[in-house]
Protein backbone atom coordinates (compact mmCIF):
# COMPACT_ATOMS: atom_id res chain seq x y z
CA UNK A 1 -3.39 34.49 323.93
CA UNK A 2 -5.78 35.32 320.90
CA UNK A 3 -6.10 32.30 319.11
CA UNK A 4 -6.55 32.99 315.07
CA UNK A 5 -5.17 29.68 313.85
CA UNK A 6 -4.39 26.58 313.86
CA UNK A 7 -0.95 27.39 314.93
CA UNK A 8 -2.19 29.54 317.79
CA UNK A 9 -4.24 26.58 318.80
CA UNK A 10 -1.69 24.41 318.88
CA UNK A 11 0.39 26.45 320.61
CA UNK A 12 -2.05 27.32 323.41
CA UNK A 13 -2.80 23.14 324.03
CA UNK A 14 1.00 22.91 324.37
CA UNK A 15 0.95 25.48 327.17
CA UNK A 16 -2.84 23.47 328.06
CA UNK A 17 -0.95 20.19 328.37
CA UNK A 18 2.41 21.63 329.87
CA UNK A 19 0.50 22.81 332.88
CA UNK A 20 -1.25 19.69 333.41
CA UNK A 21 1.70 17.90 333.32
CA UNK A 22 3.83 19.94 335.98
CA UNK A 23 0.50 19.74 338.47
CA UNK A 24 0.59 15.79 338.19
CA UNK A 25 4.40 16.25 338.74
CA UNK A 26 3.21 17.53 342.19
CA UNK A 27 -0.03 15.45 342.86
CA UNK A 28 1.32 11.73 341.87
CA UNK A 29 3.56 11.83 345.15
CA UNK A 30 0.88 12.53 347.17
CA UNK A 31 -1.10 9.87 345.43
CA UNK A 32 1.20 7.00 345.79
CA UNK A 33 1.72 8.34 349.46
CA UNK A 34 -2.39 8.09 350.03
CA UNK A 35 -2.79 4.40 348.36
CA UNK A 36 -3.10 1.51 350.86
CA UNK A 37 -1.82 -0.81 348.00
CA UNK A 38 1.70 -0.64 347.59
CA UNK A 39 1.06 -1.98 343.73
CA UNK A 40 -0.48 1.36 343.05
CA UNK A 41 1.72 3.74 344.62
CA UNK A 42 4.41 1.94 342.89
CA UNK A 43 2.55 2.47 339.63
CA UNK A 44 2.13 6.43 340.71
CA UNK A 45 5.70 6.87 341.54
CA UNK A 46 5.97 5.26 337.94
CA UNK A 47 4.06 7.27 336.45
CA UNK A 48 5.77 10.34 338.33
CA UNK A 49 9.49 9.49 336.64
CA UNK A 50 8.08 9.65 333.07
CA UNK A 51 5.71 12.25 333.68
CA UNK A 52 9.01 14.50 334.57
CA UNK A 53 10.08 13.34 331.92
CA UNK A 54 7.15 14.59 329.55
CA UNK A 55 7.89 18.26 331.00
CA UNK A 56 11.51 17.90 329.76
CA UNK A 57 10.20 16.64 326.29
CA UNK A 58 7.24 19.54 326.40
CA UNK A 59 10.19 22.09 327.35
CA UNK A 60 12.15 20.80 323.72
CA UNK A 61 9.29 21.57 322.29
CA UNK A 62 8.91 24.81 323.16
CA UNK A 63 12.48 25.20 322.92
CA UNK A 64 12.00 24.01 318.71
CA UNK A 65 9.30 26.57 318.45
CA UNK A 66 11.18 29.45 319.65
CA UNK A 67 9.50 29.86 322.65
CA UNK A 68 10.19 30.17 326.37
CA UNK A 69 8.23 27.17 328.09
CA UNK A 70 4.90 28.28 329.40
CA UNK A 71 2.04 27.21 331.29
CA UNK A 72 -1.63 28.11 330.85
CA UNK A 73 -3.64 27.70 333.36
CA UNK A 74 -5.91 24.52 332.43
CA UNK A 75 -9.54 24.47 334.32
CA UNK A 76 -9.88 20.61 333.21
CA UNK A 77 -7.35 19.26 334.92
CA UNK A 78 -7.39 20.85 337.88
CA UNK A 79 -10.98 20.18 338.30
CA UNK A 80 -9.56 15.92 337.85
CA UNK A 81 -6.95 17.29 340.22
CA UNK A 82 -9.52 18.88 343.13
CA UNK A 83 -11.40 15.83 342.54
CA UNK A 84 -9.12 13.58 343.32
CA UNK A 85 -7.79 15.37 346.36
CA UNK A 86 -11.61 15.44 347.63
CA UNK A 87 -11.77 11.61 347.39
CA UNK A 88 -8.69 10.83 348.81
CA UNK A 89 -9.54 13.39 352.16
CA UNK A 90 -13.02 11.99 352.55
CA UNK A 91 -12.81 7.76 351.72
CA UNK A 92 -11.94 6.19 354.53
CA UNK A 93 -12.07 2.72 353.74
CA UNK A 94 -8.30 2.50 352.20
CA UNK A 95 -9.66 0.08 349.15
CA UNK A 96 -12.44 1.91 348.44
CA UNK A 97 -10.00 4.90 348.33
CA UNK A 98 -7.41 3.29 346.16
CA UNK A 99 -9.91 2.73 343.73
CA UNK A 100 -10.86 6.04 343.23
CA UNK A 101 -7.62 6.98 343.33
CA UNK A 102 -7.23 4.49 340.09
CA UNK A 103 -10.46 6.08 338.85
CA UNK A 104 -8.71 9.88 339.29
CA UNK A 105 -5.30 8.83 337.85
CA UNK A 106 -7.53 7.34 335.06
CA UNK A 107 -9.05 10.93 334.49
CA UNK A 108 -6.03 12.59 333.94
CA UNK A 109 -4.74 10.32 331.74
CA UNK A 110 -7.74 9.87 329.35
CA UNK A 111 -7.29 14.10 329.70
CA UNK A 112 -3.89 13.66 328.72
CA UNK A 113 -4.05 10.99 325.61
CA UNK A 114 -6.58 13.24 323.74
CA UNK A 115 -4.43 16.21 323.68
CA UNK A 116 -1.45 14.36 323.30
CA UNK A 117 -3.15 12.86 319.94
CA UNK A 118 -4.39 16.06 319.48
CA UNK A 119 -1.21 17.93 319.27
CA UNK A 120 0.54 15.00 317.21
CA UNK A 121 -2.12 15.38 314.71
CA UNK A 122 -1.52 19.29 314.35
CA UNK A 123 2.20 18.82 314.57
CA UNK A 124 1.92 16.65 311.34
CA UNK A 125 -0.60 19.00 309.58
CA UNK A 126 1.78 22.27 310.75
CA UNK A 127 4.72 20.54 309.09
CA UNK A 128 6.35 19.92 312.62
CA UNK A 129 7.51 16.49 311.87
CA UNK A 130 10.15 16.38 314.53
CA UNK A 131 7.94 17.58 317.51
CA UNK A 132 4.91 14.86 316.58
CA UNK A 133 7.54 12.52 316.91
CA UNK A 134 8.86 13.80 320.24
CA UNK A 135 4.67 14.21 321.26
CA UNK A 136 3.57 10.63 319.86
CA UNK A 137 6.29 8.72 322.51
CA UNK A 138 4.84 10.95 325.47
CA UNK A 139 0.78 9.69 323.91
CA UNK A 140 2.61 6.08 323.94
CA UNK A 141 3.21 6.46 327.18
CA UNK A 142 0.30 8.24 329.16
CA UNK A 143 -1.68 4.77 327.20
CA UNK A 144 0.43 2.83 328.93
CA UNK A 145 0.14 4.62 332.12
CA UNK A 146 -3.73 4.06 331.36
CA UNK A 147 -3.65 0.67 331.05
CA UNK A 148 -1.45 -0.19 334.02
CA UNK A 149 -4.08 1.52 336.06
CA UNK A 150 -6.48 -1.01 334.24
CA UNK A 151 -4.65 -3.96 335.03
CA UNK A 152 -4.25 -3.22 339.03
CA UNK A 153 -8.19 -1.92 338.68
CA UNK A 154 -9.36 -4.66 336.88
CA UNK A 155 -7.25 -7.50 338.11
CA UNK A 156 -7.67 -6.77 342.32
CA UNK A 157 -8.46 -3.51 343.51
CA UNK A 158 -11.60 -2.78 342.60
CA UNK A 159 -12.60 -6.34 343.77
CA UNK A 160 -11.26 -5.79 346.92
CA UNK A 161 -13.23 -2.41 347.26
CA UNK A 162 -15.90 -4.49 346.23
């Protein structure tokens, strides 16, 4: 895609973000099935239900655009991705494993919020009033999903890794 505008931009971080979000479709099972603490693969599987969810609301988007849904391939998150999956294969020690699992799930979602508040800004400035709304309740939610992760980090895990 030749990007001349802001427009183009904004289009190409929708397919950006759109890919990122049907990979964690696939990794957060695989996640929740590799944590030792069954707080945290709750809090995956979670995560997993409304991150479907932000593919369907990504897909309306695309859909109010005129535009076929479409992912471009996004080197950032699959590096946080490959990461992850590197961590989870070589920790043995389950708590030391389920914190970096919180650490990797932290990634993504710190990935995630800035072009989430990305896009909502553009929407606004591109006169796409309707999507930034539809975008700002997915941004709402991947904070949440942050600080969930903070709260089982912050509150045992890490101390029992510790």
């Amino acid at each position: 895609m030749k990007i001349t505008n802001l427009e183009d931009l904004f289009n190409h971080t929708l397919e950006d973000i759109y890919f990122a979000e049907t990979k964690l479709v696939k990794a957060l099972p695989k996640m929740a099935k590799a944590s030792d603490s069954p707080a945290l693969a709750k809090a995956f599987m979670g995560h997993l239900e409304e991150t479907k969810e932000h593919v369907t609301r990504l897909e309306q988007v695309f859909e109010k655009l005129g535009r076929n849904a479409k992912a471009t391939e996004c080197p950032a998150i699959k590096g946080i991705l490959t990461e992850g999956d590197e961590l989870m294969s070589e920790i043995k020690d389950a708590d030391t494993r389920d914190a970096a699992m919180i650490a990797a799930g932290q990634a993504a979602e710190h990935y995630e919020i800035t072009r989430y508040g990305t896009l909502v800004s553009w929407a606004k400035l591109l006169g796409h009033k309707d999507i930034a709304t539809i975008l700002e309740k997915t941004l709402k939610e991947e904070y949440g999903a942050d600080d969930k992760l903070t709260k089982l980090a912050e509150g045992r895990l890490n101390k029992e890794a510790a």
